[in-house]
Protein backbone atom coordinates (compact mmCIF):
# COMPACT_ATOMS: atom_id res chain seq x y z
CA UNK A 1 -9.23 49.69 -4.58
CA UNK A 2 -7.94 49.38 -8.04
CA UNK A 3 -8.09 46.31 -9.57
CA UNK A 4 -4.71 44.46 -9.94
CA UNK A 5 -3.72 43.05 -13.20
CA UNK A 6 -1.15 39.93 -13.50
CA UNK A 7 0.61 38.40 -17.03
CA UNK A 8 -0.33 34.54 -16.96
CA UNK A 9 -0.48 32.00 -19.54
CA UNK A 10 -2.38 29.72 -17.29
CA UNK A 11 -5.92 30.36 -17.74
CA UNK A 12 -5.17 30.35 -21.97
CA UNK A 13 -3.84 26.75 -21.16
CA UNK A 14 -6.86 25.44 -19.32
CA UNK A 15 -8.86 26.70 -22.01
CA UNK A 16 -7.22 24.58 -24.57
CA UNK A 17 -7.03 21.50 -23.18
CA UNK A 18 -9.04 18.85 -24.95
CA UNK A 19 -12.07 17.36 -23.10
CA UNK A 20 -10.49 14.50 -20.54
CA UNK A 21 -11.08 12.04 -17.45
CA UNK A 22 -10.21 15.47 -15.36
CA UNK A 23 -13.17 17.32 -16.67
CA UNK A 24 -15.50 13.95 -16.72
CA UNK A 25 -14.59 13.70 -13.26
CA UNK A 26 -15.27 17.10 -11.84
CA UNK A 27 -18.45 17.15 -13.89
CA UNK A 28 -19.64 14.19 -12.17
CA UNK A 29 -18.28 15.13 -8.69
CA UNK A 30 -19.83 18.14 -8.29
CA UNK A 31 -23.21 16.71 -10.34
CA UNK A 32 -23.61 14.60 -7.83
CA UNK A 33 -23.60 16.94 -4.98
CA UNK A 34 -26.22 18.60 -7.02
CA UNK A 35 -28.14 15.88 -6.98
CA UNK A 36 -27.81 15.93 -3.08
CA UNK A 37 -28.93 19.40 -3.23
CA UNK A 38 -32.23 18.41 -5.23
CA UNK A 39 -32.88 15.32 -3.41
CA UNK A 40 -33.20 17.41 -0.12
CA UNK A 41 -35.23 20.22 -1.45
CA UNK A 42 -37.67 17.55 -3.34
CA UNK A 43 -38.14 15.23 -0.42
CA UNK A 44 -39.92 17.49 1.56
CA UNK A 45 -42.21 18.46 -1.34
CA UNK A 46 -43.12 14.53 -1.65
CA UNK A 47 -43.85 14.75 1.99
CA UNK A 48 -45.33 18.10 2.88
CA UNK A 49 -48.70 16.88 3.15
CA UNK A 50 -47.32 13.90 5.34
CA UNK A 51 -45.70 16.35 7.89
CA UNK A 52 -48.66 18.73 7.25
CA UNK A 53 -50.92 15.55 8.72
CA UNK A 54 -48.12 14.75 11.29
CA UNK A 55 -47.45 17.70 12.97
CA UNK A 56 -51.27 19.16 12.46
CA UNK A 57 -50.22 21.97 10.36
CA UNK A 58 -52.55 24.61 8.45
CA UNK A 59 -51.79 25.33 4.90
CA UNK A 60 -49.58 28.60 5.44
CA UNK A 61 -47.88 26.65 8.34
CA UNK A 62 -46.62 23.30 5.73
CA UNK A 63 -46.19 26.58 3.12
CA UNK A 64 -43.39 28.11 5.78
CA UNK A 65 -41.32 25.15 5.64
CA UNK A 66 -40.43 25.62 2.07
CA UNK A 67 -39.89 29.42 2.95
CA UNK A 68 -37.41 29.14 6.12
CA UNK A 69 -35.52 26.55 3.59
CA UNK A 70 -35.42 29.02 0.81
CA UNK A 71 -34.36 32.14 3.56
CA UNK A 72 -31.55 29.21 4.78
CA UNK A 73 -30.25 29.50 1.14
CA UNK A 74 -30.41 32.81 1.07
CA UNK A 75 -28.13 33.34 3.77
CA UNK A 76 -25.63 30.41 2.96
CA UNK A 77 -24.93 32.03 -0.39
CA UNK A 78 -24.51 35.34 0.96
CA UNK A 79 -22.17 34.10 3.50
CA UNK A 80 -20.38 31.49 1.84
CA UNK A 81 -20.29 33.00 -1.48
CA UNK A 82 -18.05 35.69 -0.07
CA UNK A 83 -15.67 32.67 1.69
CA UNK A 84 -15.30 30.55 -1.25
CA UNK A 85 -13.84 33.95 -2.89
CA UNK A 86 -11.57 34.71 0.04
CA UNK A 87 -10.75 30.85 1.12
CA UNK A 88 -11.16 28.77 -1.84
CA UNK A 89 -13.73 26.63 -3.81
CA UNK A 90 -12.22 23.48 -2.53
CA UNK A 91 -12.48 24.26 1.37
CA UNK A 92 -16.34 24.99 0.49
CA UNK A 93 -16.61 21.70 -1.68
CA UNK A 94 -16.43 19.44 1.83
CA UNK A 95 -17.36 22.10 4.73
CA UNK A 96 -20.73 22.99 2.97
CA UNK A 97 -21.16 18.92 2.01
CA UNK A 98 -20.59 17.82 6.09
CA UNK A 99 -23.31 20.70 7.28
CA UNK A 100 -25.67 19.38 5.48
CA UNK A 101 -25.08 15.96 5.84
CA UNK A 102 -25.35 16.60 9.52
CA UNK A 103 -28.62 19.09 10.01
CA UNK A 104 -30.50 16.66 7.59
CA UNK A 105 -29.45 13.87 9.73
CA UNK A 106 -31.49 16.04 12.69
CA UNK A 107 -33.93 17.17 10.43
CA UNK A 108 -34.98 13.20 10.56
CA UNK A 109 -35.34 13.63 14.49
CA UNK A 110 -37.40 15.98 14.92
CA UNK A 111 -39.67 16.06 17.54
CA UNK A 112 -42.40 18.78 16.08
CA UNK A 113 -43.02 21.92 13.68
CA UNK A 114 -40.84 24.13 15.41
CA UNK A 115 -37.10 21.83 15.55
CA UNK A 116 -38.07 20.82 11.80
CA UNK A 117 -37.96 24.56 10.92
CA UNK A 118 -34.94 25.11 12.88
CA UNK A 119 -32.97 21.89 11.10
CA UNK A 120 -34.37 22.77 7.86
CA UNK A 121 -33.00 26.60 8.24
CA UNK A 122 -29.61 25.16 8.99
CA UNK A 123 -29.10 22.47 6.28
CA UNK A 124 -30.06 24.81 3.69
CA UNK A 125 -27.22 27.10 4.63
CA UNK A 126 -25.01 24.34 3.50
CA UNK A 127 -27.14 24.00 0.53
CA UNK A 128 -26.85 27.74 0.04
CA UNK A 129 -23.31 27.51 0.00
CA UNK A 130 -23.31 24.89 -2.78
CA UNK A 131 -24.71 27.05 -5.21
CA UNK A 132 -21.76 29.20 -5.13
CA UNK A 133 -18.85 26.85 -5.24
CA UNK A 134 -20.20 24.33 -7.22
CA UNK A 135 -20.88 27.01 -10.25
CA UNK A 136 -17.90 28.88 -9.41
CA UNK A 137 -15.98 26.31 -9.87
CA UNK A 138 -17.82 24.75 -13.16
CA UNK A 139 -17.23 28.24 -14.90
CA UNK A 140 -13.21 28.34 -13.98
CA UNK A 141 -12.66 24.52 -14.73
CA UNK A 142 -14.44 24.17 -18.05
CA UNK A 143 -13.06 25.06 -21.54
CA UNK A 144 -14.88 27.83 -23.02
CA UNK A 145 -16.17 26.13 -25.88
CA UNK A 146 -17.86 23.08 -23.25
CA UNK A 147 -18.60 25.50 -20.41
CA UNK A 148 -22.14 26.64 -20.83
CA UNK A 149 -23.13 22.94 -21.77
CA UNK A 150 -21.43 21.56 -18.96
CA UNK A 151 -22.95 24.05 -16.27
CA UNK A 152 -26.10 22.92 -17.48
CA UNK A 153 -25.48 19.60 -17.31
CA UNK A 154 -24.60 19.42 -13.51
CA UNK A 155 -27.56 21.74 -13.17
CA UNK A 156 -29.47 18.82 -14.70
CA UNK A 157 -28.41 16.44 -11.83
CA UNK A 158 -31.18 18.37 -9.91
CA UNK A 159 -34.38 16.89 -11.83
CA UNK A 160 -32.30 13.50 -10.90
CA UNK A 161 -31.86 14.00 -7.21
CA UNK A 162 -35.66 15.01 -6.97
CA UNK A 163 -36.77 11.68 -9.18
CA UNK A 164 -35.11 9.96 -6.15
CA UNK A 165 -36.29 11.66 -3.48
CA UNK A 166 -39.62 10.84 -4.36
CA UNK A 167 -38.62 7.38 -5.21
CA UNK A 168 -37.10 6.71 -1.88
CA UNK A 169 -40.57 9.10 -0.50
CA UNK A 170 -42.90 6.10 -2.40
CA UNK A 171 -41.21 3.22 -1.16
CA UNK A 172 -40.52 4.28 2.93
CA UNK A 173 -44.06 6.09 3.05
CA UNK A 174 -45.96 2.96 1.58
CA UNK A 175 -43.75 0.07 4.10
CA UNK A 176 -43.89 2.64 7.09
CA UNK A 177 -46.53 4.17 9.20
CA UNK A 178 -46.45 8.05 7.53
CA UNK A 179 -44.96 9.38 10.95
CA UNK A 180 -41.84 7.19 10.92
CA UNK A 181 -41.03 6.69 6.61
CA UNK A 182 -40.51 10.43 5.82
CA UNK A 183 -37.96 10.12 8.57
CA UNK A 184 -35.80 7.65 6.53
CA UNK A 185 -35.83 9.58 3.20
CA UNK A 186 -33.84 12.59 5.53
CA UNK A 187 -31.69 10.02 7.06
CA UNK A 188 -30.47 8.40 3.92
CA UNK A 189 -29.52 12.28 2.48
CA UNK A 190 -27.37 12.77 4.80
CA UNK A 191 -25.26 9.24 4.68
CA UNK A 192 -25.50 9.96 0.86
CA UNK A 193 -24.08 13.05 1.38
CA UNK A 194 -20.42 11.59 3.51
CA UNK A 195 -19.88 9.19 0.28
CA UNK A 196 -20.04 12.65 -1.80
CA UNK A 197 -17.39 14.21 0.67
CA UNK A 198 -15.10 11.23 0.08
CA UNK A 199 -15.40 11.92 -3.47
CA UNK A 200 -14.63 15.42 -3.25
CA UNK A 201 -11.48 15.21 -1.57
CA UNK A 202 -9.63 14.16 -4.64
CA UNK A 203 -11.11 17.84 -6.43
CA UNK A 204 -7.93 20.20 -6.82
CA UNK A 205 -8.27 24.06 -5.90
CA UNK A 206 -8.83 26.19 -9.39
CA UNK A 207 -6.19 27.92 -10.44
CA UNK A 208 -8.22 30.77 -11.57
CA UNK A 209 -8.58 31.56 -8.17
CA UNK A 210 -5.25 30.44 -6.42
CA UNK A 211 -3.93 33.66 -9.32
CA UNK A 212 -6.01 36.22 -7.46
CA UNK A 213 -4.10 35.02 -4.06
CA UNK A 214 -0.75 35.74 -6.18
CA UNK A 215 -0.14 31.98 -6.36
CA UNK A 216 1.59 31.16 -9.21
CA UNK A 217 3.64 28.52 -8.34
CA UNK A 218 0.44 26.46 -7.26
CA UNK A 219 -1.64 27.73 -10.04
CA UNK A 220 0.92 25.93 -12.57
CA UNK A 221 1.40 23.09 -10.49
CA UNK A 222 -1.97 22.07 -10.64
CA UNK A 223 -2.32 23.02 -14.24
CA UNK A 224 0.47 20.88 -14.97
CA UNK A 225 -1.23 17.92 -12.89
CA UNK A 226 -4.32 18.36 -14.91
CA UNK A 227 -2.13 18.50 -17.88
CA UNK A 228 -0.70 15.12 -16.99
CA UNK A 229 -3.74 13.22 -16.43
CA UNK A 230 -5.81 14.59 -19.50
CA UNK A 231 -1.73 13.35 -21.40
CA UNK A 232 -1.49 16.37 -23.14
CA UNK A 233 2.00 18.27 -22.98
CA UNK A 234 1.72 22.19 -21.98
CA UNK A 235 1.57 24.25 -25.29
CA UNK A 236 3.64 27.51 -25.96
CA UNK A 237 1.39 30.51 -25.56
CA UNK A 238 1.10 34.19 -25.21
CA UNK A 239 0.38 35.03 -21.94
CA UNK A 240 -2.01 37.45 -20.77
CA UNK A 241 -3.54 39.93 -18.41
CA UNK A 242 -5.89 38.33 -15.58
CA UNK A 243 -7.37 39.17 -12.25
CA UNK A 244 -4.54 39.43 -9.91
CA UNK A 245 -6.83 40.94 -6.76
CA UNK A 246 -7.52 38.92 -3.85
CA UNK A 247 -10.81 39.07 -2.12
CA UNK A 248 -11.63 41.69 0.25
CA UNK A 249 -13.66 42.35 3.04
CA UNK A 250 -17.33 41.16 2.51
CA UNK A 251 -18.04 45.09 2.29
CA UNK A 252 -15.72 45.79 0.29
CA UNK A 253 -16.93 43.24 -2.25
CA UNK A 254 -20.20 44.29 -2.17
CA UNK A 255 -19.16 47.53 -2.63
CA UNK A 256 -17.38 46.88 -5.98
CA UNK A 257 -19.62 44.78 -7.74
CA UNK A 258 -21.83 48.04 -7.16
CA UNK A 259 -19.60 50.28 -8.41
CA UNK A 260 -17.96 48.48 -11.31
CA UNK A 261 -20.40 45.83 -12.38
CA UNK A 262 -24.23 47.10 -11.30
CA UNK A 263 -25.68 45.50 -14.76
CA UNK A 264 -24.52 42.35 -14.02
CA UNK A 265 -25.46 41.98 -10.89
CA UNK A 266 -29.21 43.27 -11.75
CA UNK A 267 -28.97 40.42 -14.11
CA UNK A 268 -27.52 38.19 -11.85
CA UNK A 269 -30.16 38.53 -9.37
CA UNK A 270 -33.38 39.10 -11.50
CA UNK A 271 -32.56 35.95 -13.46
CA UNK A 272 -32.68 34.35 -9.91
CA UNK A 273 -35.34 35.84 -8.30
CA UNK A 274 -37.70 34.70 -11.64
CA UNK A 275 -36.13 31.55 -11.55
CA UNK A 276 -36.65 30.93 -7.65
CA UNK A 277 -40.07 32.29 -7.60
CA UNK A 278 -41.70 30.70 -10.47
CA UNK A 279 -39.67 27.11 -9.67
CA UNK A 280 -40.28 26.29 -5.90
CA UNK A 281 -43.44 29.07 -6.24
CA UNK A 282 -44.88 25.83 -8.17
CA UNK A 283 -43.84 23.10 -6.82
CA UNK A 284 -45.03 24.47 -3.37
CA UNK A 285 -48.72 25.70 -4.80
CA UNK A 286 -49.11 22.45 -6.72
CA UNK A 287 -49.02 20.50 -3.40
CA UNK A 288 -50.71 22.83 -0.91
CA UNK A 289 -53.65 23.88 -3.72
CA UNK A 290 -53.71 22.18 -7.35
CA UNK A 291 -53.28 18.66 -6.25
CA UNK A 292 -55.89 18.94 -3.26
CA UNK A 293 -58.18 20.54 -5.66
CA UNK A 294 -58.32 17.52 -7.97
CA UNK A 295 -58.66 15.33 -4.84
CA UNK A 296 -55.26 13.19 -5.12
CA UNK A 297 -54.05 11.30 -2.05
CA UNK A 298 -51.46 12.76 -0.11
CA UNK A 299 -49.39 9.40 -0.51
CA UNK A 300 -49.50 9.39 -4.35
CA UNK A 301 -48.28 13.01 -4.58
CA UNK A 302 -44.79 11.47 -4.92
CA UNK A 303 -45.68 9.95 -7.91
CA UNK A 304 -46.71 13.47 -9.49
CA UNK A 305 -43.24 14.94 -8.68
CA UNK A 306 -41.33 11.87 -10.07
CA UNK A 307 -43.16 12.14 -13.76
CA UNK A 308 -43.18 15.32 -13.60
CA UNK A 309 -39.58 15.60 -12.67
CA UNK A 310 -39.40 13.12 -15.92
CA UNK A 311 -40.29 16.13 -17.91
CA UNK A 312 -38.07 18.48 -16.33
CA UNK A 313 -34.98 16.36 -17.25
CA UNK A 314 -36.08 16.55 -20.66
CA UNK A 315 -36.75 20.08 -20.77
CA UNK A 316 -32.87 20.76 -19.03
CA UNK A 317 -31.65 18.17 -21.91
CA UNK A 318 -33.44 19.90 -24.73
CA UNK A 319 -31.49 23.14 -23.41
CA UNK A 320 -28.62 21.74 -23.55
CA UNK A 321 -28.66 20.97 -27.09
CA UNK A 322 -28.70 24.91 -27.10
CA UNK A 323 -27.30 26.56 -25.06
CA UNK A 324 -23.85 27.08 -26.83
CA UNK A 325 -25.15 26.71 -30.27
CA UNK A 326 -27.81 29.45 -30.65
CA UNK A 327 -26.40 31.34 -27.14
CA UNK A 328 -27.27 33.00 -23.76
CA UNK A 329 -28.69 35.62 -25.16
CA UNK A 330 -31.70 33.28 -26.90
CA UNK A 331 -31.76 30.53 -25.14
CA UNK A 332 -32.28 32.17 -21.55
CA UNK A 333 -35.30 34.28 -22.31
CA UNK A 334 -37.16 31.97 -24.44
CA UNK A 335 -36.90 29.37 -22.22
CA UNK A 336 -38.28 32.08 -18.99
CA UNK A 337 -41.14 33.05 -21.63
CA UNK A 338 -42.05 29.77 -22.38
CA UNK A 339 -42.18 28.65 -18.46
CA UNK A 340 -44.51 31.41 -17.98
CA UNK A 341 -46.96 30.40 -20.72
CA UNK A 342 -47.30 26.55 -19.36
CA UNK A 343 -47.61 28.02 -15.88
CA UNK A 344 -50.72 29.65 -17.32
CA UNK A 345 -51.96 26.60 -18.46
CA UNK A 346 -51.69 24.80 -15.07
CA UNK A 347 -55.04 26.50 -14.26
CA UNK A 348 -57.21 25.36 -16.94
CA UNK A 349 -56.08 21.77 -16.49
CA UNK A 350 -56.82 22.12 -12.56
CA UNK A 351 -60.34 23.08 -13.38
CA UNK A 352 -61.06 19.88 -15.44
CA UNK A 353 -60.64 18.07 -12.23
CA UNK A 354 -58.72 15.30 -14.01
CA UNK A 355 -55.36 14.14 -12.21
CA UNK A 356 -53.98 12.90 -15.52
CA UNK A 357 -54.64 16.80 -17.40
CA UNK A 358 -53.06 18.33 -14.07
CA UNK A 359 -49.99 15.94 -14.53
CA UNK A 360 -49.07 16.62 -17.71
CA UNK A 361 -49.78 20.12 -17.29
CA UNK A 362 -47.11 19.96 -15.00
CA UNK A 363 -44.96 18.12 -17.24
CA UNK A 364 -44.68 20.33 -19.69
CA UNK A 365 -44.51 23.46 -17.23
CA UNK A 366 -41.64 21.71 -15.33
CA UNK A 367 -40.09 21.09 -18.97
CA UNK A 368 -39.47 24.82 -20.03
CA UNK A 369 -39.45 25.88 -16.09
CA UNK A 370 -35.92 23.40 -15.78
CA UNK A 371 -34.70 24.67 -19.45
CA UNK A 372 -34.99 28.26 -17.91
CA UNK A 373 -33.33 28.20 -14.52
CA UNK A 374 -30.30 25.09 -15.81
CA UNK A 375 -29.50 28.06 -18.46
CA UNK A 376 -29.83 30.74 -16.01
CA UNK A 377 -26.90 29.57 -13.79
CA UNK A 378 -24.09 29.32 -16.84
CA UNK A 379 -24.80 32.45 -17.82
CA UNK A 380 -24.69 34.91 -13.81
CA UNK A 381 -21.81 32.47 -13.04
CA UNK A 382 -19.52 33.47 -15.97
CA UNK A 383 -20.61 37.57 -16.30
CA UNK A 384 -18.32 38.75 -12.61
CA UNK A 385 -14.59 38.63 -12.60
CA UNK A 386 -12.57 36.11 -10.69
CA UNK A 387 -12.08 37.67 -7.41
CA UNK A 388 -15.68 38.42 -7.52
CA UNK A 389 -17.05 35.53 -9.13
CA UNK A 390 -18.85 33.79 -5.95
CA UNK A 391 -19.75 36.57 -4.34
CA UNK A 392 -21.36 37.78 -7.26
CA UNK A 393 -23.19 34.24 -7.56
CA UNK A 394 -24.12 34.47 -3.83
CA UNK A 395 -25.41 37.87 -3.45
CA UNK A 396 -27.56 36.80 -7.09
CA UNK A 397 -28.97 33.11 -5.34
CA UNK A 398 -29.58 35.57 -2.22
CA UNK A 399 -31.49 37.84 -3.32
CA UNK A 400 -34.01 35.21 -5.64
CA UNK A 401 -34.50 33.19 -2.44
CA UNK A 402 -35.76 36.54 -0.68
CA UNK A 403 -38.67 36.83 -3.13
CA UNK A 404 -38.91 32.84 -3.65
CA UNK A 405 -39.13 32.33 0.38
CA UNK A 406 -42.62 34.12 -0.20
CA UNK A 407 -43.38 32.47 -3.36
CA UNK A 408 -45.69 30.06 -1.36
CA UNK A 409 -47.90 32.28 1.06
CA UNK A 410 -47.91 34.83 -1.41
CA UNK A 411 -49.53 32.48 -4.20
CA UNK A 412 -51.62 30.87 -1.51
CA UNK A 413 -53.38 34.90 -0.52
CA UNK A 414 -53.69 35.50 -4.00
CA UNK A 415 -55.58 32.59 -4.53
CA UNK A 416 -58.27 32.93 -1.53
CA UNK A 417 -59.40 35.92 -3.32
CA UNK A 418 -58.28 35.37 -6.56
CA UNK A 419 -58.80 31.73 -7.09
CA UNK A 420 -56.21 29.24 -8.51
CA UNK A 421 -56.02 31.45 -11.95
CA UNK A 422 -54.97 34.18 -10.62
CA UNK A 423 -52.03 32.68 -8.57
CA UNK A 424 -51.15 30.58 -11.68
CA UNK A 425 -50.97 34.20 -13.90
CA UNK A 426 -48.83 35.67 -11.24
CA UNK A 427 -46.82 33.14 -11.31
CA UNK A 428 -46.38 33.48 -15.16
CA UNK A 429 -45.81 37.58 -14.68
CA UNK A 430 -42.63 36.29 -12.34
CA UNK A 431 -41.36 33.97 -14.90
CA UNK A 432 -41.68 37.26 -17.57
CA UNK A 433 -39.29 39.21 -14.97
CA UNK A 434 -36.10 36.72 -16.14
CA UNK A 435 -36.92 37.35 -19.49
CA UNK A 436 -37.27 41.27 -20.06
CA UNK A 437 -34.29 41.56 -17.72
CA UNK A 438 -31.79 39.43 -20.77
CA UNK A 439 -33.14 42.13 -23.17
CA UNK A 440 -30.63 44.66 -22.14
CA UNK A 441 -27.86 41.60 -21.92
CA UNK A 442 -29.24 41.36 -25.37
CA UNK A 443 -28.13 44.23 -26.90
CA UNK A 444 -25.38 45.61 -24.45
CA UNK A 445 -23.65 42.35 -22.90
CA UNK A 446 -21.22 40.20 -23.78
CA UNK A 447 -22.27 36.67 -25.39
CA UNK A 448 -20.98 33.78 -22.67
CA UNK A 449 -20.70 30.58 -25.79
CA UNK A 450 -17.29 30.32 -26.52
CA UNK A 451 -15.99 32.98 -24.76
CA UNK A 452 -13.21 32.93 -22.50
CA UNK A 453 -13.95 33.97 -19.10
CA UNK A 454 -10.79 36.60 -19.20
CA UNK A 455 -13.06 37.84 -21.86
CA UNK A 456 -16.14 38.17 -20.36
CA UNK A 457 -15.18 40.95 -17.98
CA UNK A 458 -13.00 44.21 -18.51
CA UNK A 459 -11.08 45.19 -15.65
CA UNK A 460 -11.49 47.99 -14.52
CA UNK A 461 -7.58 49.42 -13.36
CA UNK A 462 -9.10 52.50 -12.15
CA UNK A 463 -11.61 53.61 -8.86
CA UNK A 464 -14.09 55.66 -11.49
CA UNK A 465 -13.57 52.82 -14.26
CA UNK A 466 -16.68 51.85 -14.93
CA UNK A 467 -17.71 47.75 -16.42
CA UNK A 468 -17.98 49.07 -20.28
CA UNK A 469 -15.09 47.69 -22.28
C-alpha cells in the first residue's frame, strides 16, 4: 500500500515553539519512567550473586536470569512497538507502566529459580514496551533543534535509576537477612512505578501520530493546548506534506519497513544489538567472573555498580554536550569505538587483582559504553516515518535483545577456554559492530541535528518507491 500524503501545518508549529513547562514536563515524565526501567534491570545485577546464593544457582543458571529478562524485552518491543503505532503512545505510556508495576511486585514473591524467571520474563515485556513509546514519543514532541539532546537526556535517567537500585540493594541487603532484603528492592519498583502512572495521565496523545489516524481536529486541538500553556500564540505558516497512513497489520508493517526503508532498519537494529550486547554483556560478566576473580564480597558488589554507574552518568552527560553540535554521524561511532577500547582494558585491570584498578576500569568503560547506547536511541528513533516510527524502534530493541539475551553465557564459554581476555576482546569486537554499521549512515544518510522529522524520511507515494530521496 502506497503511502498517503496529507497538507498540515501542525508538525511545522510544534517545531517552532520555544522550549516551555510542556516540554520540561514530558521530559521529566517520561525520564522518570526511564529511571523505573533502569532501576529494575540494575537491581538484579546488585543482587545476582544474592539470588545466585539463595536459590543455589550455578554460574550459567544466575547468567539466564539476565537472558529471559533481555528475551522479555525482546518480545515487548516487538509486540508493543507495533500497538503504540496502531493505538497510540499515550495508551502505552500507563498499560506498559501497570505491567510492570505488577510482575515486579511478584517477582518479590517468589518462591524459587523457576517463578523468578517466569516474573522476570513478564515484567520485562512491560519494560520492552517502554522503549518504544517513550522514544517514540521524545522524537515527535521535541523541537528539532532540542530533540537529539533531549532523547539523550531521558536516556540518561537510566545511569540514575541503576545508582538507586543499588542504593536501595546496600541499605535492605545490609539491615536484612540476604533471603528477605533483595525482596524489598522489587517491592519498592513496583509502588514507584503507580506514582509514575499518576504522573502520566496528565501526558497528551502526539499529534504526529493522531495525523496518521486522519485526526485533524484533535491533532490541532492539542497543539493549540500546548500552545496555550508554553503562552505562545499559533504562528502563520506554510503547511506541508506529512504521513497521512495509519498503521497496518503487524505484517504489513514489517513488510514495508523491508521494502521501503531496509537501511534504516539494518541501522536501527545493529546499533542495538552492539549496544545491548556490549552493555548488559558487561554488566552481567563483571558480576558472574571479573568481580569473583578479584575476590570482592557478594554484598559490596552494589557498591561497584553505584560508582561505576557514577561514571556512566558522566559519560551520557559528556554526550550530550555533543550530540547536536558535532552530530549523529560523529558522535555515535566514536562513542561505540571508544566503549570497545575500555572494554579491552577491563582485562588487564582484572589481572592485577586490585578491586580499586577493576573499579575504575569499569568507570571509564561504563563512561563511553552510556555515551554510545544514550546517542544510539535519538538517532533509530528519528530515521522511520511516523506510521512506522515504533515499530521500527521495536523490531530494532528486538532484535539487539536476541543477541544481548546471550551476551552472558556466551562471554562466560568463551572465557572457560579463553580466559577473561578473550571474553573482554569479544566484547570489544561487538561494540565495533555499532560503529562500522554508522559508516554507511555516514556517507549516504540523512544527518538527525536540527532536522525536522518530516525531513528525515521521503515518502515513498509509490509500491516500487524505494527510501532514496
Amino acid at each position: 500500500m502506497a503511502t498517503e500524503i496529507i497538507t498540515t501545518d501542525v508538525t511545522r508549529r510544534m517545531d517552532m515553539l520555544h522550549w516551555s513547562r510542556f516540554h520540561t514536563m514530558i521530559t521529566a515524565v517520561l525520564g522518570v519512567g526511564w529511571l523505573l526501567d533502569a532501576f529494575e534491570v540494575n537491581i538484579v545485577g546488585s543482587v545476582l550473586g544474592v539470588i545466585q546464593s539463595v536459590f543455589h544457582l550455578d554460574a550459567n543458571q544466575a547468567a539466564w536470569i539476565v537472558s529471559i529478562w533481555l528475551l522479555g524485552i525482546m518480545f515487548g518491543a516487538f509486540v508493543f512497538g507495533y500497538l503504540a503505532d496502531r493505538f497510540g503512545r499515550k495508551r502505552l505510556f500507563i498499560a506498559t507502566l501497570l505491567m510492570y508495576s505488577f510482575f515486579t511486585l511478584l517477582t518479590a514473591f517468589s518462591p524459587n529459580y523457576i517463578f523468578l524467571m517466569i516474573f522476570r520474563f513478564l515484567t520485562a515485556i512491560g519494560v520492552g514496551a517502554e522503549y518504544t513509546a517513550i522514544n517514540s514519543a521524545i522524537s515527535e514532541f521535541i523541537p528539532p533543534k532540542n530533540r537529539g539532546r533531549i532523547n539523550g537526556l531521558v536516556m540518561n535517567f537510566w545511569p540514575v535509576g541503576a545508582m538507586l537500585a543499588a542504593l536501595v540493594n546496600l541499605f535492605f541487603i545490609n539491615l536484612l537477612a540476604p533471603e528477605i532484603g533483595w525482596r524489598f528492592g522489587f517491592a519498592l519498583g513496583a509502588i514507584a512505578a503507580l506514582f509514575v502512572v499518576w504522573m502520566r495521565r496528565s501526558l497528551p496523545e502526539s499529534p504526529r501520530w493522531l495525523l496518521t489516524k486522519g485526526r485533524r481536529q484533535e491533532a490541532e486541538a492539542v497543539l493549540q493546548q500546548i500552545e496555550a500553556q508554553s503562552g505562545q500564540t499559533s504562528p502563520v505558516v506554510e503547511a506541508i506534506a506529512v504521513d497521512g497512513k495509519p498503521a497496518q497489520p503487524f505484517l504489513s508493517q514489517i513488510v514495508e519497513l523491508l521494502q521501503h526503508y531496509p537501511a534504516r532498519l539494518a541501522l536501527g537494529c545493529l546499533l542495538d544489538l552492539s549496544e545491548a550486547f556490549g552493555f548488559y554483556g558487561m554488566f552481567a560478566f563483571l558480576a558472574l567472573a571479573v568481580l569473583p576473580a578479584v575476590n570482592i564480597p557478594a554484598t559490596q558488589i552494589p557498591w561497584f555498580y553505584l560508582l561505576g554507574n557514577m561514571g556512566a552518568l558522566l559519560g551520557g552527560l559528556c554526550m550530550l554536550l555533543v550530540i547536536d553540535r558535532l552530530g549523529r554521524k560523529i558522535t555515535v561511532p566514536t562513542f561505540y569505538t571508544l566503549a570497545a577500547l575500555s572494554a579491552v582494558l577491563l582485562a588487564p585491570a582484572t589481572a592485577t587483582h586490585s578491586g580499586l584498578i577493576v573499579l575504575l576500569a569499569f568507570m571509564l568503560s561504563n563512561f563511553f559504553a552510556t555515551g554510545a547506547w544514550t546517542s544510539a536511541y535519538p538517532t533509530f528513533s528519528e530515521i522511520f516515518p511516523t506510521h512506522l516510527r515504533s515499530t521500527g524502534i521495536g523490531i530494532s530493541v528486538g532484535v539487539g535483545r536476541i543477541g544481548a539475551a546471550f551476551s552472558a553465557p556466551l562471554l562466560l564459554w568463551i572465557a572457560s577456554f579463553a580466559g577473561i581476555p578473550g571474553a573482554l576482546v569479544t566484547l570489544a569486537l561487538l561494540w565495533l559492530v555499532g560503529a562500522i554499521a554508522m559508516v554507511p549512515w555516514y556517507f549516504r544518510g540523512v544527518e538527525g541535528a536540527g532536522t525536522p522529522l518530516e525531513k528525515m524520511v521521503c515518502l515513498p507515494t509509490t509500491e516500487n518507491a524505494s527510501e532514496t530521496c
